[in-house]
PDB file of N, CA and C in Angstrom:
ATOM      1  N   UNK A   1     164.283   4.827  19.978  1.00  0.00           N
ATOM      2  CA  UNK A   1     163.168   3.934  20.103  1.00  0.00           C
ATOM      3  C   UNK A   1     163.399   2.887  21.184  1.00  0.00           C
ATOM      4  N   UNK A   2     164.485   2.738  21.529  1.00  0.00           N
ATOM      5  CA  UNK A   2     164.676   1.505  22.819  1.00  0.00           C
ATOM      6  C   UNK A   2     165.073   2.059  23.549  1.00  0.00           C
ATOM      7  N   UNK A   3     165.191   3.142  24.153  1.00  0.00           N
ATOM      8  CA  UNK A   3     164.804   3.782  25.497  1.00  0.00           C
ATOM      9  C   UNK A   3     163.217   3.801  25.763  1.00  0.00           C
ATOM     10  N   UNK A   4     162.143   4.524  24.590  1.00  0.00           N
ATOM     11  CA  UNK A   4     160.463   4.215  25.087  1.00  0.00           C
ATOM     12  C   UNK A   4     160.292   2.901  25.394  1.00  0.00           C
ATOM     13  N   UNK A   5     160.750   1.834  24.523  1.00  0.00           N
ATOM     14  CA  UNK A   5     161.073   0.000  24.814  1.00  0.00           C
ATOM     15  C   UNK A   5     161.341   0.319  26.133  1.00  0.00           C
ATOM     16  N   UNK A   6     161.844   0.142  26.599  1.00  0.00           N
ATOM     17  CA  UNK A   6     162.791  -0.184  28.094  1.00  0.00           C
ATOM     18  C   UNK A   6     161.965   0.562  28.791  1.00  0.00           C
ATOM     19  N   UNK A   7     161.966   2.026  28.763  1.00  0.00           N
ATOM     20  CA  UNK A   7     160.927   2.407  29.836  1.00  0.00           C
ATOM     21  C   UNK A   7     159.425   2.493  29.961  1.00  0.00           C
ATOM     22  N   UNK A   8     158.770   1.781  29.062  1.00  0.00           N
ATOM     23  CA  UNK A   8     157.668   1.436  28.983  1.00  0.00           C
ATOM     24  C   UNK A   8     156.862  -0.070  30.117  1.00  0.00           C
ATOM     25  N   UNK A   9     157.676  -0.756  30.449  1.00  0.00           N
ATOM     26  CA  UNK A   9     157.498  -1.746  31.071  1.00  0.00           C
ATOM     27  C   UNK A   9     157.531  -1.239  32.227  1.00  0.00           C
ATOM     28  N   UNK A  10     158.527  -0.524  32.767  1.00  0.00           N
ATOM     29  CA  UNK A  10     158.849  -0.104  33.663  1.00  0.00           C
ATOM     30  C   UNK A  10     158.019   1.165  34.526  1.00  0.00           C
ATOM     31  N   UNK A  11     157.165   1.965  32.962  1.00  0.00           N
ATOM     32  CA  UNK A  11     156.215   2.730  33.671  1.00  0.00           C
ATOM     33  C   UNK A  11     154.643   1.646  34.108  1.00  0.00           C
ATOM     34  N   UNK A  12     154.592   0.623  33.056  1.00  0.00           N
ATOM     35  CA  UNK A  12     153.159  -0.155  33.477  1.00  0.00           C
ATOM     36  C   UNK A  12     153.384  -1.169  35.105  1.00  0.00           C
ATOM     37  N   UNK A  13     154.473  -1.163  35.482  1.00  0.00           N
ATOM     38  CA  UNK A  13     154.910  -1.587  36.713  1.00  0.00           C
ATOM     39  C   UNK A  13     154.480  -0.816  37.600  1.00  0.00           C
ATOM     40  N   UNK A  14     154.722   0.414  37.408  1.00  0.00           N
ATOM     41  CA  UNK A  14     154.784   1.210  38.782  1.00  0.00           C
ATOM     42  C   UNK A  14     152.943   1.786  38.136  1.00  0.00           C
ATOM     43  N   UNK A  15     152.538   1.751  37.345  1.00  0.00           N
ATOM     44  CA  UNK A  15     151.091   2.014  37.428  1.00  0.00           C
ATOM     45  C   UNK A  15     150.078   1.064  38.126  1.00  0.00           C
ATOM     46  N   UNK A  16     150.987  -0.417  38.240  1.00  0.00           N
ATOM     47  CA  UNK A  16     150.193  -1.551  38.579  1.00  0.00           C
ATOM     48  C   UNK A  16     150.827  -0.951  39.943  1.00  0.00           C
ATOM     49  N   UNK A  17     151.855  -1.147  40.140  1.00  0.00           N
ATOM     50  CA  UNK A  17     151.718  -1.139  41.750  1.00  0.00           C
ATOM     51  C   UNK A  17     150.996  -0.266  42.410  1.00  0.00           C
ATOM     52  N   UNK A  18     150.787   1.461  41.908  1.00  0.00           N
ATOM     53  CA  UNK A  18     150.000   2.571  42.334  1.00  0.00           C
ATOM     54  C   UNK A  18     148.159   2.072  42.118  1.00  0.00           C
ATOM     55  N   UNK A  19     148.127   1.089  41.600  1.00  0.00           N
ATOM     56  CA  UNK A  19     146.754   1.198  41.084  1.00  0.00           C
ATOM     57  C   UNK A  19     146.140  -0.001  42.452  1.00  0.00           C
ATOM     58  N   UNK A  20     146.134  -0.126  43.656  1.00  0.00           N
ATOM     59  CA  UNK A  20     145.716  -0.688  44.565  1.00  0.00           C
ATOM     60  C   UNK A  20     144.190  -1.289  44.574  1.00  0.00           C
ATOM     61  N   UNK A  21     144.232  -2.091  45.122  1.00  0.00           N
ATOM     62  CA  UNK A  21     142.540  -2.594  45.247  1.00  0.00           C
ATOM     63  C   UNK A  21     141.940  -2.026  46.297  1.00  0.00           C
ATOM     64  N   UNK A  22     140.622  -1.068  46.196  1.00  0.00           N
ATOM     65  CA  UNK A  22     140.499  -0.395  47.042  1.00  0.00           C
ATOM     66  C   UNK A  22     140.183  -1.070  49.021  1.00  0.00           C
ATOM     67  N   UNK A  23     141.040  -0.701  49.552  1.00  0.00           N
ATOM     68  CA  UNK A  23     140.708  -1.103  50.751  1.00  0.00           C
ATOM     69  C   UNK A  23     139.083  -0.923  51.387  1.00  0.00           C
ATOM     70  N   UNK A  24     138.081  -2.154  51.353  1.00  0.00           N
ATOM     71  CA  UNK A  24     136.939  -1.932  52.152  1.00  0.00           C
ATOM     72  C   UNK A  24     136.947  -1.733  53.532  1.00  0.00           C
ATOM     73  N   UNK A  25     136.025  -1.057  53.741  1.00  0.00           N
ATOM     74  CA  UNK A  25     135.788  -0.966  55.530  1.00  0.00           C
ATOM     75  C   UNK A  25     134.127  -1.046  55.905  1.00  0.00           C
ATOM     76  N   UNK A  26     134.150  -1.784  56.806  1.00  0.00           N
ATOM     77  CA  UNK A  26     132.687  -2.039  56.934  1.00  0.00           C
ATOM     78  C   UNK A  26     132.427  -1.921  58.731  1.00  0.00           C
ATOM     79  N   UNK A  27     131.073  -1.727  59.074  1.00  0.00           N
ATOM     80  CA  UNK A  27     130.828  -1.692  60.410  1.00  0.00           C
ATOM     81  C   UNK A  27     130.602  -3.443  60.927  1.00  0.00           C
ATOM     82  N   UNK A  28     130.459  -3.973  61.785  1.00  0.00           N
ATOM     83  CA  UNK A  28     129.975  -5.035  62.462  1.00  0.00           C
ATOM     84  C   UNK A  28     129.176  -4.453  64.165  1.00  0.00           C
ATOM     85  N   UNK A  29     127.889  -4.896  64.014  1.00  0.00           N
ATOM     86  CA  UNK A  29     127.219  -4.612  65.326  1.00  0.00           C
ATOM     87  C   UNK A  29     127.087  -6.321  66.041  1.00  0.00           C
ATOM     88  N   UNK A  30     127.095  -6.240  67.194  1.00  0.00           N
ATOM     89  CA  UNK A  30     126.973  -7.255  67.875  1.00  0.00           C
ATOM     90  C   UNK A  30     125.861  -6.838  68.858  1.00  0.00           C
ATOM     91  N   UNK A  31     124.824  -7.679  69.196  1.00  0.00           N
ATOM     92  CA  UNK A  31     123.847  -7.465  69.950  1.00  0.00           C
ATOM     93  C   UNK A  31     123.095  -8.740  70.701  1.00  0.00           C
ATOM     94  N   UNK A  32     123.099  -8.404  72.245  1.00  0.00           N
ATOM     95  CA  UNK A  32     122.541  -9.304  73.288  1.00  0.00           C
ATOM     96  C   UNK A  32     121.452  -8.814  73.732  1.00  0.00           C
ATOM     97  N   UNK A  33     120.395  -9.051  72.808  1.00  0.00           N
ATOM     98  CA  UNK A  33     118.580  -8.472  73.108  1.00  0.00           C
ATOM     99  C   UNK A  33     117.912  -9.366  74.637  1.00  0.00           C
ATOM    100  N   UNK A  34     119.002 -10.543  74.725  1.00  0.00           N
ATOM    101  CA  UNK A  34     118.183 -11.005  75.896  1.00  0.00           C
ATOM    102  C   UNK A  34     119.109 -11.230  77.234  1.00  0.00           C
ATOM    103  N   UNK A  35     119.993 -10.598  77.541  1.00  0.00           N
ATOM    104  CA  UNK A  35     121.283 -10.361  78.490  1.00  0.00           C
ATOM    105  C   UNK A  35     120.421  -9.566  80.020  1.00  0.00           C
ATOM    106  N   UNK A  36     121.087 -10.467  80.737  1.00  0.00           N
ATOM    107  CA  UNK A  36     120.340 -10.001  82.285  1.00  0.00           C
ATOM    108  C   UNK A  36     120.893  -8.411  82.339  1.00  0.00           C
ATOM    109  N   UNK A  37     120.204  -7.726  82.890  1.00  0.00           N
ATOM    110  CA  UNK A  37     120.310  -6.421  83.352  1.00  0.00           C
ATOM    111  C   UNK A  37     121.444  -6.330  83.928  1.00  0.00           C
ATOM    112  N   UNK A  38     122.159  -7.004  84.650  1.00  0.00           N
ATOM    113  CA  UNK A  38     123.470  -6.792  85.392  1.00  0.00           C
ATOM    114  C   UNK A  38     124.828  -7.332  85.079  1.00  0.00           C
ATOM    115  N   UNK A  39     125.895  -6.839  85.582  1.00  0.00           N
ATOM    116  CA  UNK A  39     127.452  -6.874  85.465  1.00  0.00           C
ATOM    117  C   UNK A  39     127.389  -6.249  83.756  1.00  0.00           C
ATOM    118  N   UNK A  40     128.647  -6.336  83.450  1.00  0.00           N
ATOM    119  CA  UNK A  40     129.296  -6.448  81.932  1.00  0.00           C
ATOM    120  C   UNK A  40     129.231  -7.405  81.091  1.00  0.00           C
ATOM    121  N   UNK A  41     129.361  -7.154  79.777  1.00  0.00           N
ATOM    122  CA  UNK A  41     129.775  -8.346  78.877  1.00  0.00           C
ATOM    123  C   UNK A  41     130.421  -7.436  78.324  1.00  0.00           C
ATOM    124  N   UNK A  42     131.721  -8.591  78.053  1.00  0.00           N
ATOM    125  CA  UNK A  42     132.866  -8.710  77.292  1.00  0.00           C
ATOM    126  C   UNK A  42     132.922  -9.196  75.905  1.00  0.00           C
ATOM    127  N   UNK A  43     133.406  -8.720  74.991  1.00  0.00           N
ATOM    128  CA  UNK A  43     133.586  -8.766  73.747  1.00  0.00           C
ATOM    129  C   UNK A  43     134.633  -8.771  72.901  1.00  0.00           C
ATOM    130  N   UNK A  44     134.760  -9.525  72.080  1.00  0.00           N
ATOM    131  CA  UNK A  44     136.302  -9.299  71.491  1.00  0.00           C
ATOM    132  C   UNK A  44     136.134  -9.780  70.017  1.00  0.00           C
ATOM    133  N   UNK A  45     136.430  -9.783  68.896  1.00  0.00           N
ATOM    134  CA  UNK A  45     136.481  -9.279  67.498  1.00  0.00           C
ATOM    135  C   UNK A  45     138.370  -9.598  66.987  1.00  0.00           C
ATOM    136  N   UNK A  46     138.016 -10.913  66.524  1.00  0.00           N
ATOM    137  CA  UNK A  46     139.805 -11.607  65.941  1.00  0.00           C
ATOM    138  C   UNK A  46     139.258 -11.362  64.758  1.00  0.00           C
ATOM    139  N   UNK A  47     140.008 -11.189  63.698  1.00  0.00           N
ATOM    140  CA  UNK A  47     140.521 -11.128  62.597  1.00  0.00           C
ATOM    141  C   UNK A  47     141.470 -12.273  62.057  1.00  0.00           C
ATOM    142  N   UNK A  48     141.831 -13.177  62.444  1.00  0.00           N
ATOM    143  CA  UNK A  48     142.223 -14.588  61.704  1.00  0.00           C
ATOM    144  C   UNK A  48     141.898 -15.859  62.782  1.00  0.00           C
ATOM    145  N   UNK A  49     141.693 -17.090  62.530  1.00  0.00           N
ATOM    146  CA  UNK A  49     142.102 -17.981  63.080  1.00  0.00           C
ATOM    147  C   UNK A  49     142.974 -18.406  64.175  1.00  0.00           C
ATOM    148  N   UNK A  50     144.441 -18.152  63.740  1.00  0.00           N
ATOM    149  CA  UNK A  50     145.268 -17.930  64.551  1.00  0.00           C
ATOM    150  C   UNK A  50     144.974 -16.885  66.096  1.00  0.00           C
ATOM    151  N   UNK A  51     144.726 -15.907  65.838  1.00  0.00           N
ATOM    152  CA  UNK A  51     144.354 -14.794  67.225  1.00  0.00           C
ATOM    153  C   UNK A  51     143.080 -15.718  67.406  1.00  0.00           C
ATOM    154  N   UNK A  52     142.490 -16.029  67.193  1.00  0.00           N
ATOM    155  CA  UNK A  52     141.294 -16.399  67.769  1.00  0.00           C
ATOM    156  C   UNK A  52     141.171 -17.813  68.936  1.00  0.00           C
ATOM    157  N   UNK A  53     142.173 -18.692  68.372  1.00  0.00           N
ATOM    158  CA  UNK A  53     142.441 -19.703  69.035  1.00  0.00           C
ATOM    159  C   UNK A  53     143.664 -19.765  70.106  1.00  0.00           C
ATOM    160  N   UNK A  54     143.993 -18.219  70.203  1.00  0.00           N
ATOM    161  CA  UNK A  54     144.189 -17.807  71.477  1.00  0.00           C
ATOM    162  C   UNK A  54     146.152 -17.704  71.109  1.00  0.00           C
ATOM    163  N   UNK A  55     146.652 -17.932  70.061  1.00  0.00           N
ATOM    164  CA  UNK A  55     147.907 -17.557  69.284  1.00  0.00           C
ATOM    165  C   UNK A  55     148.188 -15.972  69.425  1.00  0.00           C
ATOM    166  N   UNK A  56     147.357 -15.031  69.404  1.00  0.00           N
ATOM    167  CA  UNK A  56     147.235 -13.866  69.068  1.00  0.00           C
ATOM    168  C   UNK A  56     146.226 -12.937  69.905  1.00  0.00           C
ATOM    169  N   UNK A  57     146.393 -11.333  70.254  1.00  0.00           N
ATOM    170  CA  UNK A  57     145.434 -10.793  70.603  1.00  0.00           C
ATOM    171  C   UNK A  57     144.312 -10.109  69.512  1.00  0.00           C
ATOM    172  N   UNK A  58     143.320 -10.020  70.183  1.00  0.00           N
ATOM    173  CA  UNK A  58     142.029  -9.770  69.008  1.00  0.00           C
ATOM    174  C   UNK A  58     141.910  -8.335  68.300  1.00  0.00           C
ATOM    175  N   UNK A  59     141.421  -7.808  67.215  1.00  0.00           N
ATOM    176  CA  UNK A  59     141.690  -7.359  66.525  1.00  0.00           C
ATOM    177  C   UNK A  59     140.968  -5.713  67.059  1.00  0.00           C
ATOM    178  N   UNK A  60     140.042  -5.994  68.142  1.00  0.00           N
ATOM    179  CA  UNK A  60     139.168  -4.963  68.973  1.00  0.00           C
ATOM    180  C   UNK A  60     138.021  -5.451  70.102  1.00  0.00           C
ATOM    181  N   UNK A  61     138.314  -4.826  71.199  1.00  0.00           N
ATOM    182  CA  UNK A  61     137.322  -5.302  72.650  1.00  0.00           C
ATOM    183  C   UNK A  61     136.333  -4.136  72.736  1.00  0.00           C
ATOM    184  N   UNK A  62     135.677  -4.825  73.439  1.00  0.00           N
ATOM    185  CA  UNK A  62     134.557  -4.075  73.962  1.00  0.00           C
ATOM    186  C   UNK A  62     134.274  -4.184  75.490  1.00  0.00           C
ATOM    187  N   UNK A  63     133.391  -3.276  76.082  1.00  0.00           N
ATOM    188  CA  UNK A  63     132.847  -3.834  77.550  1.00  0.00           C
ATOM    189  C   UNK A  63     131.902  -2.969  77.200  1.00  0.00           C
ATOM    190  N   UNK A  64     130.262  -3.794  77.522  1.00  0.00           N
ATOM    191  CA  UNK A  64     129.070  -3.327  77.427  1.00  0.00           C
ATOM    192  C   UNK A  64     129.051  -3.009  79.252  1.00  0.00           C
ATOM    193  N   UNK A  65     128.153  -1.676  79.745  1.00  0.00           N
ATOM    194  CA  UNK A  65     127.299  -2.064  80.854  1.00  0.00           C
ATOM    195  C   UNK A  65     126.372  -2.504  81.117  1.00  0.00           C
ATOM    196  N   UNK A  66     125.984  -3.660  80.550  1.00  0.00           N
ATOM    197  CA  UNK A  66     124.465  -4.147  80.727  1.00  0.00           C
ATOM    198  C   UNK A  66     123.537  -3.920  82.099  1.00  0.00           C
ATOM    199  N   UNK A  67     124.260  -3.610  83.272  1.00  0.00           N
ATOM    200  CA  UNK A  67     123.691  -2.951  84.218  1.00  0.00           C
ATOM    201  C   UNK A  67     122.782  -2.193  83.928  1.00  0.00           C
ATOM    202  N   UNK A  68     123.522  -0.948  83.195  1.00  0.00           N
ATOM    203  CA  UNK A  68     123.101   0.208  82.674  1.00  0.00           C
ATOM    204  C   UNK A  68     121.913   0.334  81.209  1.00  0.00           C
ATOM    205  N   UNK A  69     122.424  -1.164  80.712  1.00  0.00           N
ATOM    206  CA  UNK A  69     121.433  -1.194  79.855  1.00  0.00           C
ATOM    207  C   UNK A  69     121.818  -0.696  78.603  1.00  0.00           C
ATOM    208  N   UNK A  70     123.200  -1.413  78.212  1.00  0.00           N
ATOM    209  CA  UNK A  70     123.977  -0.961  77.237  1.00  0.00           C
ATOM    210  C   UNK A  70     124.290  -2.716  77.084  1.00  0.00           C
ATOM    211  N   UNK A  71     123.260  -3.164  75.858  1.00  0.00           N
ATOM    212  CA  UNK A  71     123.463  -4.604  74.817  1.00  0.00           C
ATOM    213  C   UNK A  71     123.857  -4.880  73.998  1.00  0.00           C
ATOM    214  N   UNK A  72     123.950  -3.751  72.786  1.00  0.00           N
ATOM    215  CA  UNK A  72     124.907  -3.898  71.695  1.00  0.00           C
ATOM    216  C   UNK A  72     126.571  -3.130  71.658  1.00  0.00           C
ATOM    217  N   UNK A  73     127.242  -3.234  70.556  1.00  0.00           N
ATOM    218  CA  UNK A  73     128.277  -2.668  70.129  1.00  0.00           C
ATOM    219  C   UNK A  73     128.686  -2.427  69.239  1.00  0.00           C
ATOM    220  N   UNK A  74     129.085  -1.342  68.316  1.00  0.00           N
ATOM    221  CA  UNK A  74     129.245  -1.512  67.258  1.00  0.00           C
ATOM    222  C   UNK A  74     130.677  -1.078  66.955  1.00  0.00           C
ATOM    223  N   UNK A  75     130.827  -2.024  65.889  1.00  0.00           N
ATOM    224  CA  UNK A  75     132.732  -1.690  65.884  1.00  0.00           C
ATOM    225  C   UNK A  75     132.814  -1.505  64.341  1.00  0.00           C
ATOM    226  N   UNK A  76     133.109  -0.255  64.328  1.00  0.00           N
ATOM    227  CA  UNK A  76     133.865   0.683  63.362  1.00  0.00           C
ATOM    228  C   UNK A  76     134.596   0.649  62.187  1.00  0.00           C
ATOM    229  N   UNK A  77     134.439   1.034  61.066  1.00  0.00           N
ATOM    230  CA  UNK A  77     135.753   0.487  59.935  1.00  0.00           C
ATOM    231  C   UNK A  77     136.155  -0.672  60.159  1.00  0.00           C
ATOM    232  N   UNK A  78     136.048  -1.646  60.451  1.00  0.00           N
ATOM    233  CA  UNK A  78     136.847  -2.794  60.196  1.00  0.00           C
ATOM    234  C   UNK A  78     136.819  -3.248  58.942  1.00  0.00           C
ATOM    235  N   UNK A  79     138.366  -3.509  58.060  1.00  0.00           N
ATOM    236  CA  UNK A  79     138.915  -3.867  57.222  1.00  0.00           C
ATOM    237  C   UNK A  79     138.369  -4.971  56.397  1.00  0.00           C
ATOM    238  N   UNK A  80     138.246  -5.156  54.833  1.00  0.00           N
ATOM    239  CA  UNK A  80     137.522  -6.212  54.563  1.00  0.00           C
ATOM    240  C   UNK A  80     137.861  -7.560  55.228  1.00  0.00           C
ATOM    241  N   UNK A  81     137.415  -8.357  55.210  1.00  0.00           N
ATOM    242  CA  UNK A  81     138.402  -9.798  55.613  1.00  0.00           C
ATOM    243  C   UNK A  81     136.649 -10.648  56.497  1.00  0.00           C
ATOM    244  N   UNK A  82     137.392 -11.848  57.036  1.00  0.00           N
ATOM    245  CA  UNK A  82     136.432 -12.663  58.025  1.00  0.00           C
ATOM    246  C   UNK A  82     136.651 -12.137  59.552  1.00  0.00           C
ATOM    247  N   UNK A  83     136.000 -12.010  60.299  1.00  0.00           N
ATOM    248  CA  UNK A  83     136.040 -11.878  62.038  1.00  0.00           C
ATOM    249  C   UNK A  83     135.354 -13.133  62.592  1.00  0.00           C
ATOM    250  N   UNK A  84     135.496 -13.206  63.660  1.00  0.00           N
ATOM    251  CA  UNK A  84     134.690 -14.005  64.912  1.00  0.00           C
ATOM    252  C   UNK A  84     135.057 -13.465  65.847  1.00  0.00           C
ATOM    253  N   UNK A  85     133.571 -13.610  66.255  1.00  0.00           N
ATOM    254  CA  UNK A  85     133.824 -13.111  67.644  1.00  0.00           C
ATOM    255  C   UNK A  85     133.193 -13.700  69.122  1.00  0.00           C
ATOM    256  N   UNK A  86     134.053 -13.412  70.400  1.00  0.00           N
ATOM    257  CA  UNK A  86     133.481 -14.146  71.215  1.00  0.00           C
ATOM    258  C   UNK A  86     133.257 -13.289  72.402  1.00  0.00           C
ATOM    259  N   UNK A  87     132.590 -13.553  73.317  1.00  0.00           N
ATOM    260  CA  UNK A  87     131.467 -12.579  74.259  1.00  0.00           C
ATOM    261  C   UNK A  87     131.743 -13.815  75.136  1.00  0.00           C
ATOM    262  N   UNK A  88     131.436 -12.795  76.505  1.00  0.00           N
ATOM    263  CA  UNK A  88     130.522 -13.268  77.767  1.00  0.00           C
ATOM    264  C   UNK A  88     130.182 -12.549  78.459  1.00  0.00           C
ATOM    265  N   UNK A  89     129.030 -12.675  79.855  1.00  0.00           N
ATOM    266  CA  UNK A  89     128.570 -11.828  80.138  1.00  0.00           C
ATOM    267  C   UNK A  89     128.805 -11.940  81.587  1.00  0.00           C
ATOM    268  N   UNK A  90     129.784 -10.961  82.293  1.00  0.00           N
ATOM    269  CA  UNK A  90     130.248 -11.171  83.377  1.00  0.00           C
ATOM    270  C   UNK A  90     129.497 -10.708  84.737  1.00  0.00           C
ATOM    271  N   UNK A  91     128.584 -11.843  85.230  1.00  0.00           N
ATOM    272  CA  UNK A  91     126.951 -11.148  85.600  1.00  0.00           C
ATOM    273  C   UNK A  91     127.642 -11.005  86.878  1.00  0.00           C
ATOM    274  N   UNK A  92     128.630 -10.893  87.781  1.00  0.00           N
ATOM    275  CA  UNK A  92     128.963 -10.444  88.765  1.00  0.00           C
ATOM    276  C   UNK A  92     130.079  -9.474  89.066  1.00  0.00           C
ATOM    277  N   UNK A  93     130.841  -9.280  87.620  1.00  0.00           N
ATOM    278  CA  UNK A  93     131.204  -7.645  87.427  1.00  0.00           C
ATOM    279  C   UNK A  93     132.889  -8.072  87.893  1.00  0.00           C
ATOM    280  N   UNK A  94     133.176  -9.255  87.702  1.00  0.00           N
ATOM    281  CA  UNK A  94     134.815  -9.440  88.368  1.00  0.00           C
ATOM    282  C   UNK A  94     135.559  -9.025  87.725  1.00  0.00           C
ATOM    283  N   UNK A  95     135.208  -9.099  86.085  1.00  0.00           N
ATOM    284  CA  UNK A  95     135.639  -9.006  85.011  1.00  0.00           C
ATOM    285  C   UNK A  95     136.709 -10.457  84.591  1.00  0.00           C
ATOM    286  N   UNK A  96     136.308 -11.447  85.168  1.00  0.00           N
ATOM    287  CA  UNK A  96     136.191 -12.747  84.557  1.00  0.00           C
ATOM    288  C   UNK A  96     135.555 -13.990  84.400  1.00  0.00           C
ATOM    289  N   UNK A  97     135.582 -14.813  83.863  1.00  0.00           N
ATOM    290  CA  UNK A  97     134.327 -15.717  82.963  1.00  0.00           C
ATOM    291  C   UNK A  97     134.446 -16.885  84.198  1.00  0.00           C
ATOM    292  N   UNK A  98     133.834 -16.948  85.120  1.00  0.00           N
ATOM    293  CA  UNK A  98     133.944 -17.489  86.777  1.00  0.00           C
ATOM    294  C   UNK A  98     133.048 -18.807  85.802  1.00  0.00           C
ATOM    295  N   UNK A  99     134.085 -19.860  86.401  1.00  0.00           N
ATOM    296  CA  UNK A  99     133.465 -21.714  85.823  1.00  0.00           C
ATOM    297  C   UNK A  99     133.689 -22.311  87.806  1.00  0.00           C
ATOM    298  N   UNK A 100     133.018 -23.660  87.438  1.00  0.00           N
ATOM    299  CA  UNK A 100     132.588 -24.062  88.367  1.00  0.00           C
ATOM    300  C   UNK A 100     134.154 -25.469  88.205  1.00  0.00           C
ATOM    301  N   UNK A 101     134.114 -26.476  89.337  1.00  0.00           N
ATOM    302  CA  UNK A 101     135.631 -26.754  89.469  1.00  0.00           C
ATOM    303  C   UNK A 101     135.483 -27.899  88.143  1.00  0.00           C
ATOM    304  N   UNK A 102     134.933 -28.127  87.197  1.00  0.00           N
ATOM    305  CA  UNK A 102     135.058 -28.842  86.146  1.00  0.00           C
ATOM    306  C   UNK A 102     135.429 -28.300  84.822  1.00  0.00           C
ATOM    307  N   UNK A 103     135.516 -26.679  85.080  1.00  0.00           N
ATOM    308  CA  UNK A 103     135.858 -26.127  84.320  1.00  0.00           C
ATOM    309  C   UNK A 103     134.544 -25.459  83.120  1.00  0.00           C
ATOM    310  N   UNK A 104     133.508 -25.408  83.644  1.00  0.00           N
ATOM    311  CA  UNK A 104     132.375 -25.651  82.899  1.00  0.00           C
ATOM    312  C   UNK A 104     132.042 -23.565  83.177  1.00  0.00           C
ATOM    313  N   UNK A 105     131.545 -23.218  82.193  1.00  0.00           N
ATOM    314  CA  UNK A 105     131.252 -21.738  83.161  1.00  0.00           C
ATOM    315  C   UNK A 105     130.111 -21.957  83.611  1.00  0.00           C
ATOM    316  N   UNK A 106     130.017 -20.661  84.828  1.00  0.00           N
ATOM    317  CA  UNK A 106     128.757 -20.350  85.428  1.00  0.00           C
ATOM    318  C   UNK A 106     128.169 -18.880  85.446  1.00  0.00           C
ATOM    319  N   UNK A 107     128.740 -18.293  84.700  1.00  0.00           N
ATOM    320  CA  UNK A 107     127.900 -17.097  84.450  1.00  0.00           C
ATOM    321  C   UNK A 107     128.277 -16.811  82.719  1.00  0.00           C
TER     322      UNK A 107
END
């Protein structure tokens, strides 16, 4: 009888650990309905605080051709949790966020 004792705890352990909370996955679309026809926008999708405030890289990028006439994005399974995300729209195609000398952007 105190061997089932003893290994009884030991089986509700390993049932708790096997018994997981199911991992969610959800889509997120991002969409620029009013984005000039030209260059790219850039996109990026952090997953904590930390990556976001520039500690870390983001959790998934994007590059729209809005040239082409491509405004949204949609990003895939992503894991339950919070995101933010930040965009710009690189209307002269350098592939960076061009500011004026105050540091202010201009496109």
């Amino acid at each position: 009888m105190k061997t089932v004792a003893a290994i009884a705890p030991v089986l509700a352990l390993a049932a708790a650990l096997t018994v997981a909370a199911p991992a969610f996955a959800a889509d997120l679309t991002v969409a620029f309905p009013n984005a000039a026809p030209q260059g790219q926008i850039m996109v990026a999708v952090f997953n904590s605080e930390a990556n976001y405030g520039g500690e870390g890289q983001p959790a998934q990028v994007a590059m729209l051709d809005a040239a082409g006439g491509q405004t949204s994005i949609t990003f895939d399974g992503l894991p339950d949790g919070d995101y933010a995300v930040r965009a710009f729209h690189d209307l002269n195609g350098d592939g960076k966020m061009n500011t004026n000398p105050f540091g202010m952007p201009v496109e």
